[in-house]
C-alpha atoms as a PDB file:
ATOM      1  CA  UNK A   1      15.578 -11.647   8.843  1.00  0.00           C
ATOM      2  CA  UNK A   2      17.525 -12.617   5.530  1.00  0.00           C
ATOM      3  CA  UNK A   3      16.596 -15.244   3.009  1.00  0.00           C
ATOM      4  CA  UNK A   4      18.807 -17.392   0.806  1.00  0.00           C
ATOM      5  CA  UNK A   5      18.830 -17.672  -2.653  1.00  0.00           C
ATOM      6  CA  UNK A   6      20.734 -19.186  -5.603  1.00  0.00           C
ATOM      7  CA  UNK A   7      21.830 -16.923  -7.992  1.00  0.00           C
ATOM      8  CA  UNK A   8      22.553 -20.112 -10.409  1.00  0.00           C
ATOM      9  CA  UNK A   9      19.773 -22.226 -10.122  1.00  0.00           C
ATOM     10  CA  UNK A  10      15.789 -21.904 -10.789  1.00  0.00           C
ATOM     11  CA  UNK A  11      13.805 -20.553  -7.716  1.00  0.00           C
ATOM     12  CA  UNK A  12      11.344 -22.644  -8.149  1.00  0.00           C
ATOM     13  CA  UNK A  13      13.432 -25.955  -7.609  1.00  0.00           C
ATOM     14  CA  UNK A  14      15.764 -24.500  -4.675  1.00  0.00           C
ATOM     15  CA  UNK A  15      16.863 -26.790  -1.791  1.00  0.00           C
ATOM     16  CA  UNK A  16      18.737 -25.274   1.094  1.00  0.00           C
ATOM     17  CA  UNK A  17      21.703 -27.216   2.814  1.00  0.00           C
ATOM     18  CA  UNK A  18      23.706 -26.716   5.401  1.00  0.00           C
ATOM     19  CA  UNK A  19      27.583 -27.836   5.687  1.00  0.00           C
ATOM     20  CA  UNK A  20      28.727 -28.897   8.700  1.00  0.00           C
ATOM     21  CA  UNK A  21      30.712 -25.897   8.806  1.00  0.00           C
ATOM     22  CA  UNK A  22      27.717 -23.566   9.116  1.00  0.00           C
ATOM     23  CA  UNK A  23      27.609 -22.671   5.552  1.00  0.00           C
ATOM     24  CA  UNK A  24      24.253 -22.733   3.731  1.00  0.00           C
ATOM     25  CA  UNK A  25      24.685 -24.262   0.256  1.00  0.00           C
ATOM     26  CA  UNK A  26      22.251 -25.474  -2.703  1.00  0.00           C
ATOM     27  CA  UNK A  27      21.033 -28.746  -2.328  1.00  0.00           C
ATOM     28  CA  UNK A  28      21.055 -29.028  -6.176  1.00  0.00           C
ATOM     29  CA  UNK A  29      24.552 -27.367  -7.662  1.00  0.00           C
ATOM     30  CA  UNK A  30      26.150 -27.437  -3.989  1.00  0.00           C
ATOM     31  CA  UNK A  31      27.462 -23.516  -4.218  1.00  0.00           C
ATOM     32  CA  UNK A  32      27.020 -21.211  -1.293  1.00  0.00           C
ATOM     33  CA  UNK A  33      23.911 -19.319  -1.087  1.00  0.00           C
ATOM     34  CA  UNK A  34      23.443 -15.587  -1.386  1.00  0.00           C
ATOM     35  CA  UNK A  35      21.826 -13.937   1.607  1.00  0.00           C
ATOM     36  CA  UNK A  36      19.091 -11.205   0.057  1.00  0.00           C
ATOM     37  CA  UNK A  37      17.123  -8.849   2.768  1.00  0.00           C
ATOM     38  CA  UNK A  38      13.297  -9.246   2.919  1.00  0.00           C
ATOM     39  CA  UNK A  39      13.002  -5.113   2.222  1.00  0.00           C
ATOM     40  CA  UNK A  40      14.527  -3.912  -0.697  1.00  0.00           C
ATOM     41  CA  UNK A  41      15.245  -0.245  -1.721  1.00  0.00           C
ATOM     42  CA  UNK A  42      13.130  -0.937  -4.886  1.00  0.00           C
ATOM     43  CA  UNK A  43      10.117  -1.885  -2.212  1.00  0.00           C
ATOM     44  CA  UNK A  44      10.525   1.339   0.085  1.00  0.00           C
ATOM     45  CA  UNK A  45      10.269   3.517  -3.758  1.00  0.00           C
ATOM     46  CA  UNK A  46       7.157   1.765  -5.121  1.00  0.00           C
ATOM     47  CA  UNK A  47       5.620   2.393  -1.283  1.00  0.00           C
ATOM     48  CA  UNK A  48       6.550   5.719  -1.883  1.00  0.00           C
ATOM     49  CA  UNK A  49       5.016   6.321  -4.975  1.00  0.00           C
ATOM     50  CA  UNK A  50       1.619   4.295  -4.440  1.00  0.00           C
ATOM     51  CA  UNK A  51       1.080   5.901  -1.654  1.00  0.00           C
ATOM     52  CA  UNK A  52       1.424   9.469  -3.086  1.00  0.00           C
ATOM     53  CA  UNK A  53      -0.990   8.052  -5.366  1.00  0.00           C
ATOM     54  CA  UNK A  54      -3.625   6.913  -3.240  1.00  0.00           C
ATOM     55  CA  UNK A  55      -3.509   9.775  -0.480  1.00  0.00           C
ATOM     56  CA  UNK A  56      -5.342  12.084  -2.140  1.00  0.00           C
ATOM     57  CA  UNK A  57      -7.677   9.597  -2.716  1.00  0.00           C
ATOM     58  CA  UNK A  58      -7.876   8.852   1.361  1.00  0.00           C
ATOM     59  CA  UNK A  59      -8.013  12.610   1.802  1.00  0.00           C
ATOM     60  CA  UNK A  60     -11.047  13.363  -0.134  1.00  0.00           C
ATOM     61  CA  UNK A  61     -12.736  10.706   1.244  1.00  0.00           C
ATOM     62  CA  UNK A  62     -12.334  11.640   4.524  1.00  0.00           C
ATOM     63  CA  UNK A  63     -13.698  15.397   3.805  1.00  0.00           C
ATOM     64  CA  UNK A  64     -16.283  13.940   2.128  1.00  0.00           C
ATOM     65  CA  UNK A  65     -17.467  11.435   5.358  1.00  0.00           C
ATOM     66  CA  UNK A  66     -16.953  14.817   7.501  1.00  0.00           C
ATOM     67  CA  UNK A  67     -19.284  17.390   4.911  1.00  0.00           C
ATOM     68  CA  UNK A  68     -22.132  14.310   5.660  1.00  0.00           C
ATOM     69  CA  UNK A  69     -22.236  14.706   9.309  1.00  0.00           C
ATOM     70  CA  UNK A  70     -21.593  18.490   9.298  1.00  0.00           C
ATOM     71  CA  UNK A  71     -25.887  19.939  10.054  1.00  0.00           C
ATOM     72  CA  UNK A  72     -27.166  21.242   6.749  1.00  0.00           C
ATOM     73  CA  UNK A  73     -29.546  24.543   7.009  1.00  0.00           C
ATOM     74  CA  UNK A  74     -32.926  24.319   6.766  1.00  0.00           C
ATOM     75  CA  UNK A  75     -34.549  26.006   4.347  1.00  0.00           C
ATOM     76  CA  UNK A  76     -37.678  27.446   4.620  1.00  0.00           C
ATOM     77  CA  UNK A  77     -39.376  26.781   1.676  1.00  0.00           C
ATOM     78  CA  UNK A  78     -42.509  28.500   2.634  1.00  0.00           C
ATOM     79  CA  UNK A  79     -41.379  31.881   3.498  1.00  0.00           C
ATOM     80  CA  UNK A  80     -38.610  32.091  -0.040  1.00  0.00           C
ATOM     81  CA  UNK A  81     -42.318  31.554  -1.804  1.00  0.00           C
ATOM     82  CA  UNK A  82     -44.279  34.182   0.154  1.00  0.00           C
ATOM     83  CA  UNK A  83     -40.940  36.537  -0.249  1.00  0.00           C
ATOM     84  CA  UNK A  84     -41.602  35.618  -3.901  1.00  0.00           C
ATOM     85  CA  UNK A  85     -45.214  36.368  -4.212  1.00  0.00           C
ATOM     86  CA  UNK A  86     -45.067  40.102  -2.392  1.00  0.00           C
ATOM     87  CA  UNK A  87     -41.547  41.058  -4.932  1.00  0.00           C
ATOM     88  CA  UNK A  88     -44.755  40.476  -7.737  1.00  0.00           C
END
């Protein structure tokens, strides 16, 4: 899908005609319009670059939700002391 654009006038304050022979013109300086893609190449780099960003981010994140429900060992508290008190 491509969206038109002035390259002369504000974009604020566009208006979009079209001629009668199919041609889409400004409603304000009456020159053809410029067709401009939704996804520009700019776009697809700054994806590119936040993502590599925030992955690492996601990544630890996710290790860190799977160490909580990984079973911790019990410790026996009560036999480390009595281990303790026949080494004295």
């Amino acid at each position: 899908m491509n969206k038109y654009h002035c390259p002369y006038c504000s974009p604020r304050y566009q208006i979009h005609k079209e001629r009668s022979d199919g041609v889409m013109v400004c409603g304000q300086c009456g020159d053809p319009l410029v067709k401009i893609s939704i996804v520009r190449p700019i776009q697809i780099v700054a994806l590119i670059v936040a993502s590599a960003f925030i992955a690492p981010l996601i990544m630890t994140t996710f290790a860190y939700i799977q160490d909580l429900k990984r079973p911790q060992l019990k410790r026996n508290i009560q036999t480390m002391t009595t281990l303790q008190k026949d080494m004295v």
